[in-house]
PDB file of N, CA and C in Angstrom:
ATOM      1  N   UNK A   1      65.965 -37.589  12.355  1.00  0.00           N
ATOM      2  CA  UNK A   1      65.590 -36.477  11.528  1.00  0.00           C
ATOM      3  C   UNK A   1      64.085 -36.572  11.247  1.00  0.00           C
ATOM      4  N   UNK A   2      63.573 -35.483  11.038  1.00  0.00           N
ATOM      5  CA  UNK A   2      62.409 -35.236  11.154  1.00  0.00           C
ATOM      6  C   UNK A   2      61.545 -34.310   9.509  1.00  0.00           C
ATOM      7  N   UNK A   3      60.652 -35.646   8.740  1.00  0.00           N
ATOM      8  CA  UNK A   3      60.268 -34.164   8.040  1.00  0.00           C
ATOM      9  C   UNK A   3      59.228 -33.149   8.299  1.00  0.00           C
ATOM     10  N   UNK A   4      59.688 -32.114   7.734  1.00  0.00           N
ATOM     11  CA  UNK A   4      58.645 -31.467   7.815  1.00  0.00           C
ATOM     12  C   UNK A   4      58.021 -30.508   7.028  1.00  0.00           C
ATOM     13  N   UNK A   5      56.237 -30.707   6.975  1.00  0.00           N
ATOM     14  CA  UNK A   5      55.515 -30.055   5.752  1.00  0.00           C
ATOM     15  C   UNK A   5      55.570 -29.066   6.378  1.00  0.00           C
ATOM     16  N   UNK A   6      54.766 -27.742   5.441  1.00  0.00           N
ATOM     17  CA  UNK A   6      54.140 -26.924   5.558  1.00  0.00           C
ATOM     18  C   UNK A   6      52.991 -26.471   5.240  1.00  0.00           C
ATOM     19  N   UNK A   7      51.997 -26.067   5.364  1.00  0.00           N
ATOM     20  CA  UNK A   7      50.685 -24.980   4.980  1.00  0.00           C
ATOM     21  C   UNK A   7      50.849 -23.897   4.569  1.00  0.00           C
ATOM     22  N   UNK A   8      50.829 -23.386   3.833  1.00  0.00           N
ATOM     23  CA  UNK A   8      51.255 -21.827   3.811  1.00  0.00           C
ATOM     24  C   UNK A   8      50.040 -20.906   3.609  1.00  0.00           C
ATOM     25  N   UNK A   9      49.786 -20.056   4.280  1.00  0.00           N
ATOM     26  CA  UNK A   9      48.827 -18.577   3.982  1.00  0.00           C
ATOM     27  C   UNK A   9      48.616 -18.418   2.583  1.00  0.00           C
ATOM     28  N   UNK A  10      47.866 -18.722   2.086  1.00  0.00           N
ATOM     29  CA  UNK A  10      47.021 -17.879   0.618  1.00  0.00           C
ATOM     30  C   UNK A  10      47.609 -18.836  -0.208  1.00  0.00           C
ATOM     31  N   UNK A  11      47.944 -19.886   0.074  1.00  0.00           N
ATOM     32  CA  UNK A  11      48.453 -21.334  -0.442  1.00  0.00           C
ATOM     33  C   UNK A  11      47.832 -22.500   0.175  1.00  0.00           C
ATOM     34  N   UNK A  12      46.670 -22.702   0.781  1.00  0.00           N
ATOM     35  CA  UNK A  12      46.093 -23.371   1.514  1.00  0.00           C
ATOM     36  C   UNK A  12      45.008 -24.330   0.921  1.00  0.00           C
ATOM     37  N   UNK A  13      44.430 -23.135   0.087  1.00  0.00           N
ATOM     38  CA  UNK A  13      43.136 -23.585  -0.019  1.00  0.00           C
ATOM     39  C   UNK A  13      42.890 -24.931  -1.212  1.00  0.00           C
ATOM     40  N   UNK A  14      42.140 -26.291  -0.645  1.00  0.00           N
ATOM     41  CA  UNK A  14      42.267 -27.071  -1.514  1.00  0.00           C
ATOM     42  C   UNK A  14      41.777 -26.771  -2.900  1.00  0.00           C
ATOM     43  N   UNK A  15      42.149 -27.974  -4.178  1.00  0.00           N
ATOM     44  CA  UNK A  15      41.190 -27.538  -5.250  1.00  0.00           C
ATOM     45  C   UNK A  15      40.818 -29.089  -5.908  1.00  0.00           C
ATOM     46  N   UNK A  16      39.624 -29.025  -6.869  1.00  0.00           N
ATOM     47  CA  UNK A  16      39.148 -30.139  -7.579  1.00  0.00           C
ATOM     48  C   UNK A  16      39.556 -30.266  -8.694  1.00  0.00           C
ATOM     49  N   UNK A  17      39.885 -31.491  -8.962  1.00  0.00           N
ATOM     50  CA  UNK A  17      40.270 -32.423  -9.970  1.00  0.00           C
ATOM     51  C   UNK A  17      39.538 -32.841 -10.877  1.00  0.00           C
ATOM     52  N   UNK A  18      38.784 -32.988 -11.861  1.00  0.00           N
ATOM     53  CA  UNK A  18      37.651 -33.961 -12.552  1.00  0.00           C
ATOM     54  C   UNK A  18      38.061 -34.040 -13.644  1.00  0.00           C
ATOM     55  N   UNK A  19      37.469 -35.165 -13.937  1.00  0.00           N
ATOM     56  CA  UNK A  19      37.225 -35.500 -15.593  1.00  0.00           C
ATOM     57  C   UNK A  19      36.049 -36.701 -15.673  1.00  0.00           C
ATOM     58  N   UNK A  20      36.958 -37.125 -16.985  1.00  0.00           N
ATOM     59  CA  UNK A  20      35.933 -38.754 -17.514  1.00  0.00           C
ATOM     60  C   UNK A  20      36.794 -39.751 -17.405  1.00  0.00           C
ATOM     61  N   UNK A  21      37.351 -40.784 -17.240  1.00  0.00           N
ATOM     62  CA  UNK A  21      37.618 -42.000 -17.195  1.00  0.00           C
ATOM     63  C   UNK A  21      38.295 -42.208 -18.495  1.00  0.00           C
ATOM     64  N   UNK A  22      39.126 -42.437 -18.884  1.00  0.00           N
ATOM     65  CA  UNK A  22      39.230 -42.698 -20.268  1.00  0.00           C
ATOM     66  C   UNK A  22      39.048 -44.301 -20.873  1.00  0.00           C
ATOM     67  N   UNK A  23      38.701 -45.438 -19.649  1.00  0.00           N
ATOM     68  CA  UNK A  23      38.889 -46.432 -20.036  1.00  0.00           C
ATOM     69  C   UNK A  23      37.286 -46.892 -19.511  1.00  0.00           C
ATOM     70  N   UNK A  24      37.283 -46.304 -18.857  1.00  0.00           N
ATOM     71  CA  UNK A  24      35.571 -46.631 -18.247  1.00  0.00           C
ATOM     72  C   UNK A  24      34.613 -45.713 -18.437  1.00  0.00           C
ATOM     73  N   UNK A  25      35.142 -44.500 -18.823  1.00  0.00           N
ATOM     74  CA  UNK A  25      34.008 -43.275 -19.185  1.00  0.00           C
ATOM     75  C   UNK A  25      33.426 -42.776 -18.360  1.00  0.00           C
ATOM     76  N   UNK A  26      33.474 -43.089 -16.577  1.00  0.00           N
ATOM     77  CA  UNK A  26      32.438 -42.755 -15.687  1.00  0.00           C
ATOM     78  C   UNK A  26      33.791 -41.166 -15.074  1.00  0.00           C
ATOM     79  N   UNK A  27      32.659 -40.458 -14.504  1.00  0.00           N
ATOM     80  CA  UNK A  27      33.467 -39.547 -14.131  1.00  0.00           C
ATOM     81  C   UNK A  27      33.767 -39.480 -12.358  1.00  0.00           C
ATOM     82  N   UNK A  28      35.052 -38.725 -12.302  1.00  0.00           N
ATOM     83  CA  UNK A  28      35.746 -38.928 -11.489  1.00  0.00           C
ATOM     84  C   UNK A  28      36.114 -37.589 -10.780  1.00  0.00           C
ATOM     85  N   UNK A  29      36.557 -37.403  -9.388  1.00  0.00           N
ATOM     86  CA  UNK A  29      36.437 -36.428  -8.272  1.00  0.00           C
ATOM     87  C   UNK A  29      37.362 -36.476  -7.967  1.00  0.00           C
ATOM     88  N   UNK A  30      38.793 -35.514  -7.300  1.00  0.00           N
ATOM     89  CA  UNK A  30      39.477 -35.801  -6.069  1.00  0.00           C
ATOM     90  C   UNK A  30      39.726 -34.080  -5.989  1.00  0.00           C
ATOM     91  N   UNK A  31      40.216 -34.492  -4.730  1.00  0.00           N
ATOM     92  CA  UNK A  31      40.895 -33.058  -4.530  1.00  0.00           C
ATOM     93  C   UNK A  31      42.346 -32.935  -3.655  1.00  0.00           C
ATOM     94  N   UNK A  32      43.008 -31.956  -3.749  1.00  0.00           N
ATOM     95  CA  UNK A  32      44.525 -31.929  -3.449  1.00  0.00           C
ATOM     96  C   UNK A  32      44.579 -30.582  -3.330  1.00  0.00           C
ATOM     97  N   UNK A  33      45.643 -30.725  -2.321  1.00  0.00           N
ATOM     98  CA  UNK A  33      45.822 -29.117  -1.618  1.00  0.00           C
ATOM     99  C   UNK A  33      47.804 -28.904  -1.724  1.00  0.00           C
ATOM    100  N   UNK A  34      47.986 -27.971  -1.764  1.00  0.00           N
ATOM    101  CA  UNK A  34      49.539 -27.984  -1.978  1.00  0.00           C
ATOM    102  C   UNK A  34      50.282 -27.663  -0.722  1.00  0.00           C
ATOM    103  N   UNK A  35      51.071 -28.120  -0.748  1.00  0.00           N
ATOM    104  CA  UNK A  35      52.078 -28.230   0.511  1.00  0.00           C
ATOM    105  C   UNK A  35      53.701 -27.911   0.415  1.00  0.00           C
ATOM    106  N   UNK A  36      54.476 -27.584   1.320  1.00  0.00           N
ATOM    107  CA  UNK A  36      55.666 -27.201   1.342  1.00  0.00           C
ATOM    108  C   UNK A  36      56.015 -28.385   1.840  1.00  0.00           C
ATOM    109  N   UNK A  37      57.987 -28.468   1.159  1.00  0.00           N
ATOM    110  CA  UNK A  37      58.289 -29.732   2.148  1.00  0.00           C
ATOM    111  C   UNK A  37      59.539 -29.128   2.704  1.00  0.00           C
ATOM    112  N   UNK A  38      60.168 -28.999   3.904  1.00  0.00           N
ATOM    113  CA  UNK A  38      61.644 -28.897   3.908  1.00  0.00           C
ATOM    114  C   UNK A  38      62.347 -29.613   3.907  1.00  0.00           C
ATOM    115  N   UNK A  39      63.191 -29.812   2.931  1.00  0.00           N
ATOM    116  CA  UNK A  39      64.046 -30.865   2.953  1.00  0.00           C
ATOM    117  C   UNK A  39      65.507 -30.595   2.525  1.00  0.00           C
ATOM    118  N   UNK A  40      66.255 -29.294   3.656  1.00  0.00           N
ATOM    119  CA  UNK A  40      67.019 -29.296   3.587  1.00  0.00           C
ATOM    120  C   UNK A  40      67.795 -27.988   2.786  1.00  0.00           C
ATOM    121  N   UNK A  41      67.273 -27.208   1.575  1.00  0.00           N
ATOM    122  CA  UNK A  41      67.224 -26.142   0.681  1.00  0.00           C
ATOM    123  C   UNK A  41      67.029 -25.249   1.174  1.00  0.00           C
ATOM    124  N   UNK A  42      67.330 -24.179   0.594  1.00  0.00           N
ATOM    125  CA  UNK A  42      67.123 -22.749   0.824  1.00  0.00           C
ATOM    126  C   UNK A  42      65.565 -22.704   0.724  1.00  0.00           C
ATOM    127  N   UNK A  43      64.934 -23.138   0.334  1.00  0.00           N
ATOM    128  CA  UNK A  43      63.862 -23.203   0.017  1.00  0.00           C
ATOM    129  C   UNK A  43      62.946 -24.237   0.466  1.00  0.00           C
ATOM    130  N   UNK A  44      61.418 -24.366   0.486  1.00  0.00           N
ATOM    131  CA  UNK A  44      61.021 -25.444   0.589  1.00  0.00           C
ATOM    132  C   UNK A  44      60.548 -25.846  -0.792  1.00  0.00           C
ATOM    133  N   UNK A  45      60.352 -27.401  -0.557  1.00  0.00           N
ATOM    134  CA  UNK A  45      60.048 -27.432  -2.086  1.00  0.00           C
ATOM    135  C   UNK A  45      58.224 -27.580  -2.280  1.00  0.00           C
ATOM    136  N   UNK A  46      57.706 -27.131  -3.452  1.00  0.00           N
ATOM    137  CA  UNK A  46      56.053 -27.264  -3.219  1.00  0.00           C
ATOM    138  C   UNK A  46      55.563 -28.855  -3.799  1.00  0.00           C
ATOM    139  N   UNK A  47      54.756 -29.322  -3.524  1.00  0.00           N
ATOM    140  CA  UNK A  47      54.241 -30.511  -4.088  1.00  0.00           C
ATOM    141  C   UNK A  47      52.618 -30.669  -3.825  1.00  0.00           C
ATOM    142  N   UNK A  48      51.885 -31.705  -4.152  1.00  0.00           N
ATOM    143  CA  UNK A  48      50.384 -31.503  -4.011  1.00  0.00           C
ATOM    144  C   UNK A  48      50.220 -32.870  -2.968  1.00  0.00           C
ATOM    145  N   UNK A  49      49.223 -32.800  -1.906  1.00  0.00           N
ATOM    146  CA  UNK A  49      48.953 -34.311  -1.382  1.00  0.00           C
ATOM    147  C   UNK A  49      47.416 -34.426  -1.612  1.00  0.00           C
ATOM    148  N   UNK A  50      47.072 -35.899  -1.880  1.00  0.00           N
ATOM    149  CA  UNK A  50      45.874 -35.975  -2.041  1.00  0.00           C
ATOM    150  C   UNK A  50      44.775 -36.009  -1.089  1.00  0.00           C
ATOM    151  N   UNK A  51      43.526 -35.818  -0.686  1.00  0.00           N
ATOM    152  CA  UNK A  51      42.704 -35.426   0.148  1.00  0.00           C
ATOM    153  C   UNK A  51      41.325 -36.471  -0.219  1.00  0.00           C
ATOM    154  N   UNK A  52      40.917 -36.949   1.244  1.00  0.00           N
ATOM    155  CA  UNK A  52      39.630 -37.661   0.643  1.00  0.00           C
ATOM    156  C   UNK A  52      38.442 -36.506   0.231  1.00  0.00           C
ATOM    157  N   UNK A  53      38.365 -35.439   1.083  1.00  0.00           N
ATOM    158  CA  UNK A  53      37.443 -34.317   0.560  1.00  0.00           C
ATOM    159  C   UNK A  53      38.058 -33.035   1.446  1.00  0.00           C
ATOM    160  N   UNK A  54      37.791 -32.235   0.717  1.00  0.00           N
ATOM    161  CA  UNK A  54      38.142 -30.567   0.731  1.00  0.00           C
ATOM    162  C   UNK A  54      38.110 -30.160   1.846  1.00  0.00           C
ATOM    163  N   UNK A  55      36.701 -30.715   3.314  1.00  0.00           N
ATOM    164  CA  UNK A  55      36.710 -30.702   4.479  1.00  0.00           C
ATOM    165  C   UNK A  55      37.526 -31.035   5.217  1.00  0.00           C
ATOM    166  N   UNK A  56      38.784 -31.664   4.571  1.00  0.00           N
ATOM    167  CA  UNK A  56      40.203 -32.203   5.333  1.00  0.00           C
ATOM    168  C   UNK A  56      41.147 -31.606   5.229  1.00  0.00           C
ATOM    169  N   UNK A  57      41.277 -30.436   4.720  1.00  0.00           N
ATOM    170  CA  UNK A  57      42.141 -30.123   4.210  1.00  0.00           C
ATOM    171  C   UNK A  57      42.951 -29.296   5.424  1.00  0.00           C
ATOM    172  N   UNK A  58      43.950 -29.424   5.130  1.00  0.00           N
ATOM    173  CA  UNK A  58      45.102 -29.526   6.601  1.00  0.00           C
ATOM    174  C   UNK A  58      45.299 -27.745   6.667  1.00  0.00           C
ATOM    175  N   UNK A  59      44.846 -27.125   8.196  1.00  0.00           N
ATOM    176  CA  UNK A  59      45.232 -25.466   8.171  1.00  0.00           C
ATOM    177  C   UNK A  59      46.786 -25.164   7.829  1.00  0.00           C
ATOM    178  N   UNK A  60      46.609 -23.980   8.079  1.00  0.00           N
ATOM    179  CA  UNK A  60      48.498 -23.190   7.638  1.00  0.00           C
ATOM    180  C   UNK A  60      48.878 -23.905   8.819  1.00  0.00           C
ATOM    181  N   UNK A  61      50.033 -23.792   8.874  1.00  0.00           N
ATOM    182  CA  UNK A  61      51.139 -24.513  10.003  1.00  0.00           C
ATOM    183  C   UNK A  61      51.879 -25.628   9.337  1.00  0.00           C
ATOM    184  N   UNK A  62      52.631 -25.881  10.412  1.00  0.00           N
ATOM    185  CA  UNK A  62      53.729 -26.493  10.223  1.00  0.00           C
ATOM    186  C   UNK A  62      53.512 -28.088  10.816  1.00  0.00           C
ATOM    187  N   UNK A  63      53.791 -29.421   9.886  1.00  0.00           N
ATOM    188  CA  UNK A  63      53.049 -30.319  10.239  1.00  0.00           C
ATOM    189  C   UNK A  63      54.925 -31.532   9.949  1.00  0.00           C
ATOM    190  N   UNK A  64      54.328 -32.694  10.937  1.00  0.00           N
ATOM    191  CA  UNK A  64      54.975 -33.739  11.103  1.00  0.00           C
ATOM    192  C   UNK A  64      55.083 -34.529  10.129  1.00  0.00           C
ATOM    193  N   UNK A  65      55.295 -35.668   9.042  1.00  0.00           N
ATOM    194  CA  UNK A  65      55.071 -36.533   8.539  1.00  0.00           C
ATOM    195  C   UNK A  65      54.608 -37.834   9.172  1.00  0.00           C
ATOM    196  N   UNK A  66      53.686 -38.378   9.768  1.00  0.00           N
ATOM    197  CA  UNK A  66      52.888 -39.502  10.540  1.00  0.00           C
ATOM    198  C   UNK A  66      53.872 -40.926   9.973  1.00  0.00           C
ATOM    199  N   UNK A  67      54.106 -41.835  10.759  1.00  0.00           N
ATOM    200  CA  UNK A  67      54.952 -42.849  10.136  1.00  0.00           C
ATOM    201  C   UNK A  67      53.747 -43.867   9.335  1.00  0.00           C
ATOM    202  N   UNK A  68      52.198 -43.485   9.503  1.00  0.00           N
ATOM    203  CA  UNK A  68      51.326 -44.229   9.154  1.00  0.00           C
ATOM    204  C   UNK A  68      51.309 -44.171   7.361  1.00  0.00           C
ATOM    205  N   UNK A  69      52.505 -43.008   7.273  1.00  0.00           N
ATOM    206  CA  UNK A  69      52.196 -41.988   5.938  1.00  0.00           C
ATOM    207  C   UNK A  69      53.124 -43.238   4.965  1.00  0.00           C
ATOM    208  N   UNK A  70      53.847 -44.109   5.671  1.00  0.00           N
ATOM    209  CA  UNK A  70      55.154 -44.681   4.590  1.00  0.00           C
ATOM    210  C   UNK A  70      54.187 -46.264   4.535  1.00  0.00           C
ATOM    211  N   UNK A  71      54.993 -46.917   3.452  1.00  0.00           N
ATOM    212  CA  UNK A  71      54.550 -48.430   3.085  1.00  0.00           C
ATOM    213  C   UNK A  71      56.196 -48.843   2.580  1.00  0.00           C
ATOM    214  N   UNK A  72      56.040 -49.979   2.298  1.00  0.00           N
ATOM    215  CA  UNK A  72      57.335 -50.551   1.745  1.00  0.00           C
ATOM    216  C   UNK A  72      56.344 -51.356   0.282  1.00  0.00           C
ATOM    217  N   UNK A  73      57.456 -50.665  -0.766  1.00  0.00           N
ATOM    218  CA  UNK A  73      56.235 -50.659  -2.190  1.00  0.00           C
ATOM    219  C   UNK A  73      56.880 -52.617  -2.932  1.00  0.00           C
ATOM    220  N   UNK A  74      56.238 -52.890  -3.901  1.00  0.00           N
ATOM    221  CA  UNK A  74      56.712 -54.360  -4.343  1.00  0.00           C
ATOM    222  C   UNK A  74      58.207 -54.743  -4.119  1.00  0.00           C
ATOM    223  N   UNK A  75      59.049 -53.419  -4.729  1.00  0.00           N
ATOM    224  CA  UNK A  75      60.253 -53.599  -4.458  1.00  0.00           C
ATOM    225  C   UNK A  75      61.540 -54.209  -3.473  1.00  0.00           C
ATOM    226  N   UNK A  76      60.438 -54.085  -2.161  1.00  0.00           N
ATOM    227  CA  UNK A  76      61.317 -53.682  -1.089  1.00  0.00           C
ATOM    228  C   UNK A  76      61.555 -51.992  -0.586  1.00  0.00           C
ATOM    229  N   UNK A  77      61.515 -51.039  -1.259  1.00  0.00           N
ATOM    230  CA  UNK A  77      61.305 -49.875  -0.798  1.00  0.00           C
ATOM    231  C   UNK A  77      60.552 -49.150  -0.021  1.00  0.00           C
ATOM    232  N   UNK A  78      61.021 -48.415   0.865  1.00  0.00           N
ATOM    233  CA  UNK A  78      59.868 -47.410   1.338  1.00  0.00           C
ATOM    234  C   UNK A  78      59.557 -46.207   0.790  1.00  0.00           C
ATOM    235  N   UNK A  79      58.298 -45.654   0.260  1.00  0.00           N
ATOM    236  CA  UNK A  79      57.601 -44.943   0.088  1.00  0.00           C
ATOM    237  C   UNK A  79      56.402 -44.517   0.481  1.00  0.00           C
ATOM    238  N   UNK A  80      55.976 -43.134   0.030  1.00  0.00           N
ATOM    239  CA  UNK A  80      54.822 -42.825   0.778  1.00  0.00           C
ATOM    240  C   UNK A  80      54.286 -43.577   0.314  1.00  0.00           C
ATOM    241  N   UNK A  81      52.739 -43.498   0.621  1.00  0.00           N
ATOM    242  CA  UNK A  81      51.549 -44.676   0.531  1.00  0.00           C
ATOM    243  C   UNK A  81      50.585 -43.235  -0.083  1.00  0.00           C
ATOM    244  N   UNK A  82      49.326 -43.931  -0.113  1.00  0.00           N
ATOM    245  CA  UNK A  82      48.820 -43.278  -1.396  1.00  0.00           C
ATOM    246  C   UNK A  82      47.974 -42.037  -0.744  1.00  0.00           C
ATOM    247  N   UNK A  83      47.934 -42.034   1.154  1.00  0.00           N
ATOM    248  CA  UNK A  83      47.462 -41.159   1.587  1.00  0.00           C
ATOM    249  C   UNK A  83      48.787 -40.823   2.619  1.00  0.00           C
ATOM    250  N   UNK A  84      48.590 -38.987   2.583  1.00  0.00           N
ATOM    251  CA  UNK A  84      49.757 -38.417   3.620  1.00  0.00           C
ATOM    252  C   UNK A  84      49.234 -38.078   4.995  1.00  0.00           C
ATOM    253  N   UNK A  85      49.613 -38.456   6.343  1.00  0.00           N
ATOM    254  CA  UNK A  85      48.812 -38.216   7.178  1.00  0.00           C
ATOM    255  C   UNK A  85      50.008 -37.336   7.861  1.00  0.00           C
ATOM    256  N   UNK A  86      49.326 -36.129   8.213  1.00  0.00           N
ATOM    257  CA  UNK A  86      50.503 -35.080   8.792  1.00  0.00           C
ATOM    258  C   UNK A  86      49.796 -35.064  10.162  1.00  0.00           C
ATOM    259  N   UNK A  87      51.203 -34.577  10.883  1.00  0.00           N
ATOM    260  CA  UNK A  87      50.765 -34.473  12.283  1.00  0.00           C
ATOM    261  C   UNK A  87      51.018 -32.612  12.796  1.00  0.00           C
ATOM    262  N   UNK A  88      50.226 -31.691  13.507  1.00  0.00           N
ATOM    263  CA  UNK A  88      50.682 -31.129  13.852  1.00  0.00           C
ATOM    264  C   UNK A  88      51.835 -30.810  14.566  1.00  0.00           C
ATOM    265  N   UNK A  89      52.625 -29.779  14.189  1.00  0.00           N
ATOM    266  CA  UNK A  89      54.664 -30.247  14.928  1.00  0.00           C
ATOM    267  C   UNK A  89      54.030 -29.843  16.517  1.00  0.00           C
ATOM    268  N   UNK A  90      53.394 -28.900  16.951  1.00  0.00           N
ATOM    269  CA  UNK A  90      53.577 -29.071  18.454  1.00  0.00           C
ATOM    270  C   UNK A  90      52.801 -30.070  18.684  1.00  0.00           C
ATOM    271  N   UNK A  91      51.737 -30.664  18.189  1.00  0.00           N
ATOM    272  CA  UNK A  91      51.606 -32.102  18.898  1.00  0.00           C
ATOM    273  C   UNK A  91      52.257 -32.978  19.040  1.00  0.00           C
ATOM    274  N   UNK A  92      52.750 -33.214  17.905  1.00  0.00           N
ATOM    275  CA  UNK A  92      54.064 -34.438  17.876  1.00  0.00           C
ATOM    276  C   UNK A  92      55.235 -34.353  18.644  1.00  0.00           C
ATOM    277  N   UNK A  93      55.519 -33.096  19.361  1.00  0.00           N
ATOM    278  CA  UNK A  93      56.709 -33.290  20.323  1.00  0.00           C
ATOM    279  C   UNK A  93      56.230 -32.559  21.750  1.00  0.00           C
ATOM    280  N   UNK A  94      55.461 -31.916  21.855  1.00  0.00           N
ATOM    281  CA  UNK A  94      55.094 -31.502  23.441  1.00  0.00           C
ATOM    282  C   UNK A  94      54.030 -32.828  24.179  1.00  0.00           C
ATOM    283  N   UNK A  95      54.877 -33.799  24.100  1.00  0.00           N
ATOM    284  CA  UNK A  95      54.694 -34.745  25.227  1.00  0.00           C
ATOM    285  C   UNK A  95      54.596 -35.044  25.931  1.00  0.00           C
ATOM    286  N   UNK A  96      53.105 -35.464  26.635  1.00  0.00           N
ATOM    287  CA  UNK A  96      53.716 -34.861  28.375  1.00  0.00           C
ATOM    288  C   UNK A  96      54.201 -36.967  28.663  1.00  0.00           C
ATOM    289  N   UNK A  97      55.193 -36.248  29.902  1.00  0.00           N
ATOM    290  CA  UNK A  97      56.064 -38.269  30.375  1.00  0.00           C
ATOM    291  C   UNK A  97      55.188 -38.954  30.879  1.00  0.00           C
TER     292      UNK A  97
END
Protein backbone atom coordinates (compact mmCIF):
# COMPACT_ATOMS: atom_id res chain seq x y z
CA UNK A 1 0.00 0.00 0.00
CA UNK A 2 0.94 3.16 -0.97
CA UNK A 3 0.45 6.73 0.59
CA UNK A 4 -0.55 9.26 -1.00
CA UNK A 5 -0.33 13.25 -0.66
CA UNK A 6 -1.79 15.77 -2.47
CA UNK A 7 -1.24 19.54 -3.70
CA UNK A 8 -4.24 21.04 -4.36
CA UNK A 9 -5.01 24.25 -6.72
CA UNK A 10 -5.53 27.52 -4.69
CA UNK A 11 -4.29 25.40 -1.68
CA UNK A 12 -0.73 25.39 -2.61
CA UNK A 13 0.72 28.28 -1.79
CA UNK A 14 3.24 28.12 1.17
CA UNK A 15 2.99 30.49 4.27
CA UNK A 16 5.32 32.00 7.21
CA UNK A 17 5.46 31.26 10.62
CA UNK A 18 7.30 33.80 13.08
CA UNK A 19 7.64 34.87 16.33
CA UNK A 20 10.11 35.33 19.43
CA UNK A 21 11.50 32.47 21.25
CA UNK A 22 9.98 32.36 24.44
CA UNK A 23 12.93 30.88 26.22
CA UNK A 24 15.72 32.49 24.25
CA UNK A 25 13.97 35.60 22.89
CA UNK A 26 15.73 35.40 19.46
CA UNK A 27 13.33 35.29 16.63
CA UNK A 28 12.37 32.58 14.56
CA UNK A 29 11.24 31.64 10.70
CA UNK A 30 9.66 28.55 9.13
CA UNK A 31 7.35 27.95 6.64
CA UNK A 32 4.68 25.16 5.82
CA UNK A 33 2.49 24.54 3.03
CA UNK A 34 -0.73 22.36 3.41
CA UNK A 35 -1.28 19.14 1.98
CA UNK A 36 -3.94 16.45 1.41
CA UNK A 37 -3.47 12.95 2.62
CA UNK A 38 -5.54 9.93 1.36
CA UNK A 39 -5.93 7.67 3.66
CA UNK A 40 -8.67 5.78 2.85
CA UNK A 41 -12.02 8.37 3.54
CA UNK A 42 -14.33 9.87 1.56
CA UNK A 43 -12.28 12.55 1.85
CA UNK A 44 -8.74 13.48 2.07
CA UNK A 45 -7.62 14.60 5.16
CA UNK A 46 -5.66 18.27 5.25
CA UNK A 47 -2.52 18.64 7.39
CA UNK A 48 0.58 21.12 7.14
CA UNK A 49 4.35 19.75 6.26
CA UNK A 50 7.21 21.69 7.13
CA UNK A 51 9.50 23.33 4.44
CA UNK A 52 13.15 24.47 4.68
CA UNK A 53 12.08 27.66 2.52
CA UNK A 54 9.03 28.69 0.47
CA UNK A 55 11.26 27.97 -2.79
CA UNK A 56 10.47 24.24 -2.02
CA UNK A 57 7.42 24.19 -1.87
CA UNK A 58 5.98 21.06 -3.60
CA UNK A 59 3.52 22.01 -7.07
CA UNK A 60 -0.29 20.76 -7.26
CA UNK A 61 -0.17 17.05 -7.98
CA UNK A 62 -0.28 14.09 -6.59
CA UNK A 63 2.88 12.92 -4.65
CA UNK A 64 4.43 9.54 -3.13
CA UNK A 65 5.50 9.44 0.50
CA UNK A 66 9.64 8.87 0.08
CA UNK A 67 10.62 6.00 2.62
CA UNK A 68 13.51 8.64 3.49
CA UNK A 69 10.29 10.46 5.06
CA UNK A 70 9.95 7.64 8.19
CA UNK A 71 12.49 7.16 11.35
CA UNK A 72 11.84 4.72 14.12
CA UNK A 73 11.28 7.36 17.19
CA UNK A 74 12.90 6.38 21.06
CA UNK A 75 10.15 4.05 21.40
CA UNK A 76 10.68 1.62 18.89
CA UNK A 77 8.07 3.17 16.57
CA UNK A 78 7.91 4.35 13.22
CA UNK A 79 7.12 7.76 12.47
CA UNK A 80 7.55 10.50 10.23
CA UNK A 81 10.80 12.31 10.83
CA UNK A 82 10.83 15.92 11.13
CA UNK A 83 11.15 16.49 7.28
CA UNK A 84 8.46 14.99 4.56
CA UNK A 85 10.09 14.13 1.36
CA UNK A 86 7.36 13.46 -1.35
CA UNK A 87 7.93 11.89 -4.48
CA UNK A 88 6.12 12.69 -7.60
CA UNK A 89 3.41 9.52 -8.22
CA UNK A 90 4.42 9.22 -11.95
CA UNK A 91 7.94 9.19 -11.03
CA UNK A 92 7.76 6.75 -8.46
CA UNK A 93 6.13 4.08 -10.59
CA UNK A 94 6.89 4.65 -14.41
CA UNK A 95 10.05 2.69 -14.18
CA UNK A 96 11.79 1.92 -16.87
CA UNK A 97 13.45 -2.32 -16.21
Amino acid sequence: MKLIIEVIENHNVPFEISGVGKTSGKPYSFFKQKCYAHIGGAFPVEFEIMLDDARNAYAVGKYEVDAKSFEVDARGNISFGRTLVLLREEKAFNKVA
